[in-house]
PDB file of N, CA and C in Angstrom:
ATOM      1  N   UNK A   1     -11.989  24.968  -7.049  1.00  0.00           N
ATOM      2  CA  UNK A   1     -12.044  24.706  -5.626  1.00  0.00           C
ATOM      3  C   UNK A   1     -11.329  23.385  -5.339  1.00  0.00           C
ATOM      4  N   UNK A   2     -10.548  23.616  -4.474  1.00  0.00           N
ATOM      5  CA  UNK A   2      -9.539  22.255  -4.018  1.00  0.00           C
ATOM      6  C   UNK A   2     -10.445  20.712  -3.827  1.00  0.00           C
ATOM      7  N   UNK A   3      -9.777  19.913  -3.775  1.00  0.00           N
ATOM      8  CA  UNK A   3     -11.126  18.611  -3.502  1.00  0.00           C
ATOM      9  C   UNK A   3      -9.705  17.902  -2.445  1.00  0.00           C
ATOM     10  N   UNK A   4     -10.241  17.427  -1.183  1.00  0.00           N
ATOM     11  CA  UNK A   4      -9.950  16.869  -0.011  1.00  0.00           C
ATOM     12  C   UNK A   4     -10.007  15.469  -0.287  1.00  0.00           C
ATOM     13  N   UNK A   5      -9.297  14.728  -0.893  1.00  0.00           N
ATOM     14  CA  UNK A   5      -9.423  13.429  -0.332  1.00  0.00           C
ATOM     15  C   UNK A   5      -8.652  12.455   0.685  1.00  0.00           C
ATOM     16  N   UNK A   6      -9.951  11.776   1.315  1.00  0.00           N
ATOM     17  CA  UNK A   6      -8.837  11.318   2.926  1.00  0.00           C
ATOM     18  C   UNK A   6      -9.343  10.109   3.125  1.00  0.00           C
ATOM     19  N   UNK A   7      -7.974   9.625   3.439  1.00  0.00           N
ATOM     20  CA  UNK A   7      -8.426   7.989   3.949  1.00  0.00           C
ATOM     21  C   UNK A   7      -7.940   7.685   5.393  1.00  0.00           C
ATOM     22  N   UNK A   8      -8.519   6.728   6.087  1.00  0.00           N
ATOM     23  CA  UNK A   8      -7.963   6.485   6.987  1.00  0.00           C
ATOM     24  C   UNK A   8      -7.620   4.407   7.402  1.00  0.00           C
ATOM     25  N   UNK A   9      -6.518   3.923   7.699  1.00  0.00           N
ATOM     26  CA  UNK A   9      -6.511   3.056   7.480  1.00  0.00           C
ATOM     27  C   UNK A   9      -5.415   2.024   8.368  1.00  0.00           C
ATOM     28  N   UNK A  10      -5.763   0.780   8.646  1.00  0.00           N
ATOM     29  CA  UNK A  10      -5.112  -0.190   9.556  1.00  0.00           C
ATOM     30  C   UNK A  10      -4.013  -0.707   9.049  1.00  0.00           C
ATOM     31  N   UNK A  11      -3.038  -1.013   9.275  1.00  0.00           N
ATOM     32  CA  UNK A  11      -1.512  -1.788   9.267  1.00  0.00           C
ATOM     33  C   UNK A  11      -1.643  -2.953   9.618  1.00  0.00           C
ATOM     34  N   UNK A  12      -1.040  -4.091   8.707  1.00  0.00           N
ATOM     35  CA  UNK A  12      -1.416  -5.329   8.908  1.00  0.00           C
ATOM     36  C   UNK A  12      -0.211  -5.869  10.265  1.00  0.00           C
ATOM     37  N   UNK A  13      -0.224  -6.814  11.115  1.00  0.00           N
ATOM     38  CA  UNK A  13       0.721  -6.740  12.035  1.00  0.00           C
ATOM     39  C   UNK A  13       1.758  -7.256  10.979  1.00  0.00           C
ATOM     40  N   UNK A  14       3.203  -6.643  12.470  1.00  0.00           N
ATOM     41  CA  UNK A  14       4.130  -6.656  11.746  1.00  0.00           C
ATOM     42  C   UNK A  14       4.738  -5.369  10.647  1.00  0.00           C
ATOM     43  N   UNK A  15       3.920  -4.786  10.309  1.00  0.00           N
ATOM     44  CA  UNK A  15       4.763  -4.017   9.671  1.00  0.00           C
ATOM     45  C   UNK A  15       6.074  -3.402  10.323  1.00  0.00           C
ATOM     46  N   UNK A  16       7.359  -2.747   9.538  1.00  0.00           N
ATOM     47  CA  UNK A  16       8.123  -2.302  10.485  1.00  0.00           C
ATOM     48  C   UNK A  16       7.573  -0.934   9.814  1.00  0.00           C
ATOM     49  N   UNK A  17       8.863   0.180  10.604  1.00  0.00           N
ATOM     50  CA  UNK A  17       8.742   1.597  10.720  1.00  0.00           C
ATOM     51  C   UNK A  17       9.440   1.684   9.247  1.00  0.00           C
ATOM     52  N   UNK A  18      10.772   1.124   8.740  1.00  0.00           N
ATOM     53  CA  UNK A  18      11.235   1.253   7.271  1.00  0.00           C
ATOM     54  C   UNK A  18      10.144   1.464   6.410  1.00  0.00           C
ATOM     55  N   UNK A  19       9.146   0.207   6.471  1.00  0.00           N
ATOM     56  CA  UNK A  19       7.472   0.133   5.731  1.00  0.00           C
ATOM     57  C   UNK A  19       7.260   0.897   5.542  1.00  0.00           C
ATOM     58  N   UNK A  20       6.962   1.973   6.444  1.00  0.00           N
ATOM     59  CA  UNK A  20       5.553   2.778   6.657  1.00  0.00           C
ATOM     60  C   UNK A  20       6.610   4.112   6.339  1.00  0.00           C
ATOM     61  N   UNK A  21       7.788   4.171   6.488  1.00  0.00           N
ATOM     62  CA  UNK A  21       8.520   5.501   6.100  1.00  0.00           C
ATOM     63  C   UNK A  21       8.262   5.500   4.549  1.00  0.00           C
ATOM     64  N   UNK A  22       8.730   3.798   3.677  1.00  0.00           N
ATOM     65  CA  UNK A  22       8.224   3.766   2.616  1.00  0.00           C
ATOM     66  C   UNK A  22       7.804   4.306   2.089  1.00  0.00           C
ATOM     67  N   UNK A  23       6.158   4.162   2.781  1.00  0.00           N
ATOM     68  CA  UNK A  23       4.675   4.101   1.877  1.00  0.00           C
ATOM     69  C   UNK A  23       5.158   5.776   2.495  1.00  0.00           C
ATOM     70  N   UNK A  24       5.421   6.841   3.179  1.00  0.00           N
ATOM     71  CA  UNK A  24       4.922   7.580   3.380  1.00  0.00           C
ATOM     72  C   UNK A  24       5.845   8.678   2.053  1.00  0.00           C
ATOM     73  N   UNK A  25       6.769   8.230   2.188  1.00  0.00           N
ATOM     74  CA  UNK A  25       7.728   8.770   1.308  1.00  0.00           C
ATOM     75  C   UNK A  25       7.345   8.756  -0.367  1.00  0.00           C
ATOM     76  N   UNK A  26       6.812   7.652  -0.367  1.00  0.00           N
ATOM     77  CA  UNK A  26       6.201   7.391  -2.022  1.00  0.00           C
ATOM     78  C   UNK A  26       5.058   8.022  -2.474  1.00  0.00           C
ATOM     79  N   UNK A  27       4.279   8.419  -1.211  1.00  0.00           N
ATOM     80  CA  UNK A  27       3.100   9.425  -1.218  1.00  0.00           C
ATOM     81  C   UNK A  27       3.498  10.418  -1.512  1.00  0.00           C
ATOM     82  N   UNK A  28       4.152  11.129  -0.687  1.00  0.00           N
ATOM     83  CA  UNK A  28       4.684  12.114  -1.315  1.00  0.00           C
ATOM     84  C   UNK A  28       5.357  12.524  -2.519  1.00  0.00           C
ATOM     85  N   UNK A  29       6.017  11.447  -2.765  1.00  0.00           N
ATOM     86  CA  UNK A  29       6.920  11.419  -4.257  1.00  0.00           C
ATOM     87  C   UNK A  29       5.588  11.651  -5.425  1.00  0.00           C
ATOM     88  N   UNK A  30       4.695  11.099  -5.131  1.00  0.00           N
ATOM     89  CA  UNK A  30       3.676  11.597  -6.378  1.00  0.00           C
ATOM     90  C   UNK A  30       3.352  13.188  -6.487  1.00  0.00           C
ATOM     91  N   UNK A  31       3.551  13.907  -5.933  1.00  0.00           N
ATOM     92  CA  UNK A  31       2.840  15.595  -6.163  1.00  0.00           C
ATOM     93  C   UNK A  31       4.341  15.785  -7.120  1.00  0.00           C
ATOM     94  N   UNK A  32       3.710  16.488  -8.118  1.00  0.00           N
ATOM     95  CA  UNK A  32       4.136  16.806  -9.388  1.00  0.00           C
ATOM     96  C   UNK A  32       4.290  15.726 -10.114  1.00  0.00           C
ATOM     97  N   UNK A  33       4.117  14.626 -10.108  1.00  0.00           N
ATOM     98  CA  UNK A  33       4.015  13.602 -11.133  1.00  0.00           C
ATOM     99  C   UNK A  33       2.533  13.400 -11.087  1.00  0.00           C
ATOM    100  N   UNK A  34       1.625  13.054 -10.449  1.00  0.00           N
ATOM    101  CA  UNK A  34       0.287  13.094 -10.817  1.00  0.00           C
ATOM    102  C   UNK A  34      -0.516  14.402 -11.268  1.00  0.00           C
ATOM    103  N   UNK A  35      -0.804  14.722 -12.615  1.00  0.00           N
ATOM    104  CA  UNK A  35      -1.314  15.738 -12.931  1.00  0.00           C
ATOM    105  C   UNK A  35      -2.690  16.743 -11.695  1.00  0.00           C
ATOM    106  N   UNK A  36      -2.903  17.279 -10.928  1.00  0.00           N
ATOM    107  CA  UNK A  36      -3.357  17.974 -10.423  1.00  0.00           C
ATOM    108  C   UNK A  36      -3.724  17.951  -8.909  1.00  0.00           C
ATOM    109  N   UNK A  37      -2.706  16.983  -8.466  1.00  0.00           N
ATOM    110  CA  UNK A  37      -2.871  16.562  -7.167  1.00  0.00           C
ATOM    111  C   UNK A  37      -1.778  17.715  -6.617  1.00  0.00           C
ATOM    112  N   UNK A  38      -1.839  18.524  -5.786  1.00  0.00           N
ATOM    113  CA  UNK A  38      -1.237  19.665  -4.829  1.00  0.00           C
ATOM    114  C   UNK A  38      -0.398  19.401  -4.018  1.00  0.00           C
ATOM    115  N   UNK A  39      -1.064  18.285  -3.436  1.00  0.00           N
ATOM    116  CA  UNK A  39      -0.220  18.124  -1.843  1.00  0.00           C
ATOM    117  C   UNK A  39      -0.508  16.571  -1.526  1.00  0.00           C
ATOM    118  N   UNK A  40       0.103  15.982  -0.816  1.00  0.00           N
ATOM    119  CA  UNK A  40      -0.059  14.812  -0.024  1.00  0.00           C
ATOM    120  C   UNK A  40       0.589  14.777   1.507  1.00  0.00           C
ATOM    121  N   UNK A  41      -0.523  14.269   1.963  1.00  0.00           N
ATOM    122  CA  UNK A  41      -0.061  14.392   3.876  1.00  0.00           C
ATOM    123  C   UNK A  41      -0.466  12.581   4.259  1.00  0.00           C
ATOM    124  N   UNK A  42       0.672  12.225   4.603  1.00  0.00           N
ATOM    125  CA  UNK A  42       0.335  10.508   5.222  1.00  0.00           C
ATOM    126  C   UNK A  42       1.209  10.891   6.407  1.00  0.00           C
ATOM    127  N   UNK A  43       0.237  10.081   7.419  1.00  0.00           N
ATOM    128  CA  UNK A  43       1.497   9.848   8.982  1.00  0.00           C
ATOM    129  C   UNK A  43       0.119   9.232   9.883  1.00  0.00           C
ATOM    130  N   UNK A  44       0.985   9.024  11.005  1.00  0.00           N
ATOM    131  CA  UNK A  44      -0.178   8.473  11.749  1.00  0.00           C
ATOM    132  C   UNK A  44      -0.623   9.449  12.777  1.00  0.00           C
ATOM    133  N   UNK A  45      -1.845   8.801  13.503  1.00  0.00           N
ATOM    134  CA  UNK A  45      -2.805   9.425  14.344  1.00  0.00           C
ATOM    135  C   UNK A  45      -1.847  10.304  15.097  1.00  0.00           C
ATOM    136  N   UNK A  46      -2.262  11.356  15.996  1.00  0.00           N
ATOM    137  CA  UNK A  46      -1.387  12.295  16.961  1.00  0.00           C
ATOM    138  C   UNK A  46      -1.602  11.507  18.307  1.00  0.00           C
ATOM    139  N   UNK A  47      -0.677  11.507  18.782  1.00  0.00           N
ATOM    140  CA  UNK A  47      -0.635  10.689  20.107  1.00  0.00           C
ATOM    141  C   UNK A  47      -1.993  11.362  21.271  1.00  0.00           C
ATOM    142  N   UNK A  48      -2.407  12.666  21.084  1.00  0.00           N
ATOM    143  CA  UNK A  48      -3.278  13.276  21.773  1.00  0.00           C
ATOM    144  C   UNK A  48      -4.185  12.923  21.726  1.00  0.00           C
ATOM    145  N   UNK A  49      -4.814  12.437  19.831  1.00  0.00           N
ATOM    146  CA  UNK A  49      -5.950  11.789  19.560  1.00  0.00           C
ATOM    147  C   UNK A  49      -6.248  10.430  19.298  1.00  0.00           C
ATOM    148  N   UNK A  50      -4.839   9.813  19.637  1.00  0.00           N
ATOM    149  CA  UNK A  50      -5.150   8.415  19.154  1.00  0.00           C
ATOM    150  C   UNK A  50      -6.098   7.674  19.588  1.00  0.00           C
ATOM    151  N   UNK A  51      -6.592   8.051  21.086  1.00  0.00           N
ATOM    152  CA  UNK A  51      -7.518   7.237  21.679  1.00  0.00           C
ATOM    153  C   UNK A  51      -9.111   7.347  20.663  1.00  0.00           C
ATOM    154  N   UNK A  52      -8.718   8.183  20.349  1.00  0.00           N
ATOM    155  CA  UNK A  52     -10.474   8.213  19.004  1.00  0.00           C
ATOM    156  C   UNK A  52      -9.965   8.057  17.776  1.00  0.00           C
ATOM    157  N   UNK A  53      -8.854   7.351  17.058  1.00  0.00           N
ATOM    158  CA  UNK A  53      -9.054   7.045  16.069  1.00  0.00           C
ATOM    159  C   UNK A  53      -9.648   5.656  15.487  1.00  0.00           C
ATOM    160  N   UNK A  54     -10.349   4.914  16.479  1.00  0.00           N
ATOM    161  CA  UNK A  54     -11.022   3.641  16.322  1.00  0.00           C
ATOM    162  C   UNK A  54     -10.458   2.654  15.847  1.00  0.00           C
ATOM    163  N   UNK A  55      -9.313   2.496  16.058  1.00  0.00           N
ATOM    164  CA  UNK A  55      -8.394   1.416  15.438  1.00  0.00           C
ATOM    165  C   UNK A  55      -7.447   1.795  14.406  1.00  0.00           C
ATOM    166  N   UNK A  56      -7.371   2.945  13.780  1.00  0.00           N
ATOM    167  CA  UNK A  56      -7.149   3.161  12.985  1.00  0.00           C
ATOM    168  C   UNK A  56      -5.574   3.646  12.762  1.00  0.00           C
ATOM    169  N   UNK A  57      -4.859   3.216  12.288  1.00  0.00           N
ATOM    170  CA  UNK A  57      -2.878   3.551  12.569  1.00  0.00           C
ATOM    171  C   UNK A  57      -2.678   4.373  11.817  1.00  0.00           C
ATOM    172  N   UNK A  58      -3.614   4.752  10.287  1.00  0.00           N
ATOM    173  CA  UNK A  58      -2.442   5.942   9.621  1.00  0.00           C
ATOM    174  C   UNK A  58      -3.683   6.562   9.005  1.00  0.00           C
ATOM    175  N   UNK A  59      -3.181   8.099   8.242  1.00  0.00           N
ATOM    176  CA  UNK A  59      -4.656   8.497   7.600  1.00  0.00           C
ATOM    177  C   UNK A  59      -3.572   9.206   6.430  1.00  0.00           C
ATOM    178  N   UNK A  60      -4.369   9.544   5.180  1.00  0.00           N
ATOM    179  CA  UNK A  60      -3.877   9.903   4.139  1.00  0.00           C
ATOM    180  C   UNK A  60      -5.096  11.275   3.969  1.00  0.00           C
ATOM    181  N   UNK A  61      -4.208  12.643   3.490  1.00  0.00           N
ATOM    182  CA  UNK A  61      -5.127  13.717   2.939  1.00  0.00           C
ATOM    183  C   UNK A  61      -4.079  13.924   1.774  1.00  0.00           C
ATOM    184  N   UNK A  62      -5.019  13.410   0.278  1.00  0.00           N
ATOM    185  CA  UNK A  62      -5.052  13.849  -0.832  1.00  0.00           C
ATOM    186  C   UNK A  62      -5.520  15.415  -1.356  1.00  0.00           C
ATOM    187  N   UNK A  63      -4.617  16.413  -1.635  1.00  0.00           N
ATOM    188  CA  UNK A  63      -5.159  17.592  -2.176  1.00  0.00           C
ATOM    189  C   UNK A  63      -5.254  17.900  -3.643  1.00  0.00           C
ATOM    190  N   UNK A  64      -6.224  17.657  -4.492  1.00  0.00           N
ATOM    191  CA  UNK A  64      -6.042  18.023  -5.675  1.00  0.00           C
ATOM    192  C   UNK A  64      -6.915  19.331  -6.143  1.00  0.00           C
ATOM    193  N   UNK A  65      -6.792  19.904  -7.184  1.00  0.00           N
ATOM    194  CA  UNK A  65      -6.472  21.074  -7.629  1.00  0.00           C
ATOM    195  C   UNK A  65      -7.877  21.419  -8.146  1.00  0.00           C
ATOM    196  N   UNK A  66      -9.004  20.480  -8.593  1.00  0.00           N
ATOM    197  CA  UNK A  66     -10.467  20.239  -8.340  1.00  0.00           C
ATOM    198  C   UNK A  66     -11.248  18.714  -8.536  1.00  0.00           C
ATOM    199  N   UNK A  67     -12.457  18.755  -8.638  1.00  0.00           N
ATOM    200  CA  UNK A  67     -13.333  17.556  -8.669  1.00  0.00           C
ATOM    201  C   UNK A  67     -12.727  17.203 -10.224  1.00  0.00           C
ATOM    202  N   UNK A  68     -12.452  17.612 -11.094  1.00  0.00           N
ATOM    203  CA  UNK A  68     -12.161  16.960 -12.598  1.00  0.00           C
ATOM    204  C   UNK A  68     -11.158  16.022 -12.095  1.00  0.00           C
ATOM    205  N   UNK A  69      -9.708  16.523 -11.463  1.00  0.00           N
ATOM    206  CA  UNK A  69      -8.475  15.574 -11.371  1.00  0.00           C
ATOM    207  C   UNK A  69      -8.843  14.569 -11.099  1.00  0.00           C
ATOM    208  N   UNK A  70     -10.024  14.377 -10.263  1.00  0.00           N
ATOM    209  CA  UNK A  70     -10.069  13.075  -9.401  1.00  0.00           C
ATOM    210  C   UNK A  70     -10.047  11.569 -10.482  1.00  0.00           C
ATOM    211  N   UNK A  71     -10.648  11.559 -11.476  1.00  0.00           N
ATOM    212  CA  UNK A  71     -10.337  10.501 -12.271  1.00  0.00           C
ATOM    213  C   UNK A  71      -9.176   9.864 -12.778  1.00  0.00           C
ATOM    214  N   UNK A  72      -8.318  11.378 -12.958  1.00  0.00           N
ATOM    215  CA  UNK A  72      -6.847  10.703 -13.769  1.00  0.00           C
ATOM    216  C   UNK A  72      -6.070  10.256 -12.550  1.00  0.00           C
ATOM    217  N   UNK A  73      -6.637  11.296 -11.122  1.00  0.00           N
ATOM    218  CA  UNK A  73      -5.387  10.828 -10.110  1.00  0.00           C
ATOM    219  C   UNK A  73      -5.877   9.423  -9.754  1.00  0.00           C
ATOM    220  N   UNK A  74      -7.089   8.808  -9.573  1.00  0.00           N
ATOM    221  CA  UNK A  74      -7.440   7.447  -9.604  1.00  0.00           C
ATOM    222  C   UNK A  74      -6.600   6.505 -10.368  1.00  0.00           C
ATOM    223  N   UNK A  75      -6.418   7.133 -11.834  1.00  0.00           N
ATOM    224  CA  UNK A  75      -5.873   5.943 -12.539  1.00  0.00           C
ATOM    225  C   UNK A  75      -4.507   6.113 -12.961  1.00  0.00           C
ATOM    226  N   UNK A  76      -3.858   7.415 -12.627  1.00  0.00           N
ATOM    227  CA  UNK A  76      -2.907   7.833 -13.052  1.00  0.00           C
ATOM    228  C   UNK A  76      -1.758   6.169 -12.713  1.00  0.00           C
ATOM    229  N   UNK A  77      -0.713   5.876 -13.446  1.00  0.00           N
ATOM    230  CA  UNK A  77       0.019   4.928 -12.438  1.00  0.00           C
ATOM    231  C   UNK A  77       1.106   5.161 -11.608  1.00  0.00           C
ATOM    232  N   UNK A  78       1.230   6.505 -10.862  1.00  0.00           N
ATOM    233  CA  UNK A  78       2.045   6.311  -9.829  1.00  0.00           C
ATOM    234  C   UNK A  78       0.808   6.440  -9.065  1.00  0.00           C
ATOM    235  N   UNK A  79      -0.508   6.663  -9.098  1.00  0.00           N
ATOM    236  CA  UNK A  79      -1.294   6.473  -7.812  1.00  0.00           C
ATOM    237  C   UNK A  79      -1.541   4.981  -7.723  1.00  0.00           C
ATOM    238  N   UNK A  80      -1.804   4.027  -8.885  1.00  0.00           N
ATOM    239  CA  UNK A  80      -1.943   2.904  -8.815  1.00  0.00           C
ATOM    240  C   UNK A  80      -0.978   1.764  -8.107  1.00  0.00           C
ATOM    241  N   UNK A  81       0.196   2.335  -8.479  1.00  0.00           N
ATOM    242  CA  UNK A  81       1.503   2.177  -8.136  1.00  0.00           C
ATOM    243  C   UNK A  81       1.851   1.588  -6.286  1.00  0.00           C
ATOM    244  N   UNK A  82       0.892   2.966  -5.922  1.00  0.00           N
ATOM    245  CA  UNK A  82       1.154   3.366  -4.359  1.00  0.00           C
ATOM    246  C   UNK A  82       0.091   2.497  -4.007  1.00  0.00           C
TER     247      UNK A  82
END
């Protein structure tokens, strides 16, 4: 059974948009290099819902492949990396 992991999280000021294409791009670059992670989704809030994301500028959904991966993708080092 798949395991969902999600974060959600603030941008320090200042960041630019290059930044955050960065970080979003490097997220992604991990599926198939981290052993059992599926998918990765980073971007920010939807303009529809931003008013309820409580401060919050970007969210991350980690998909891995079950509850076992979750340790190596913790320590794996391109997750450490990111």
């Amino acid at each position: 059974m798949p395991v969902y992991h999600v974060l959600l999280f603030k941008l320090k000021p200042g960041v630019s948009q290059e930044q955050i294409d960065g970080f979003c791009e490097a997220g992604r670059q991990m599926v198939g290099k981290v052993p059992g992670l599926r998918d990765f989704q980073v971007g920010p809030a939807l303009a529809v819902t931003a008013h309820r994301a409580k401060g919050y500028d970007m969210g991350v959904v980690a998909i891995l492949e079950n509850v076992e991966d979750m340790p190596g993708y913790g320590l794996h080092p391109a997750h450490r990396e990111y």
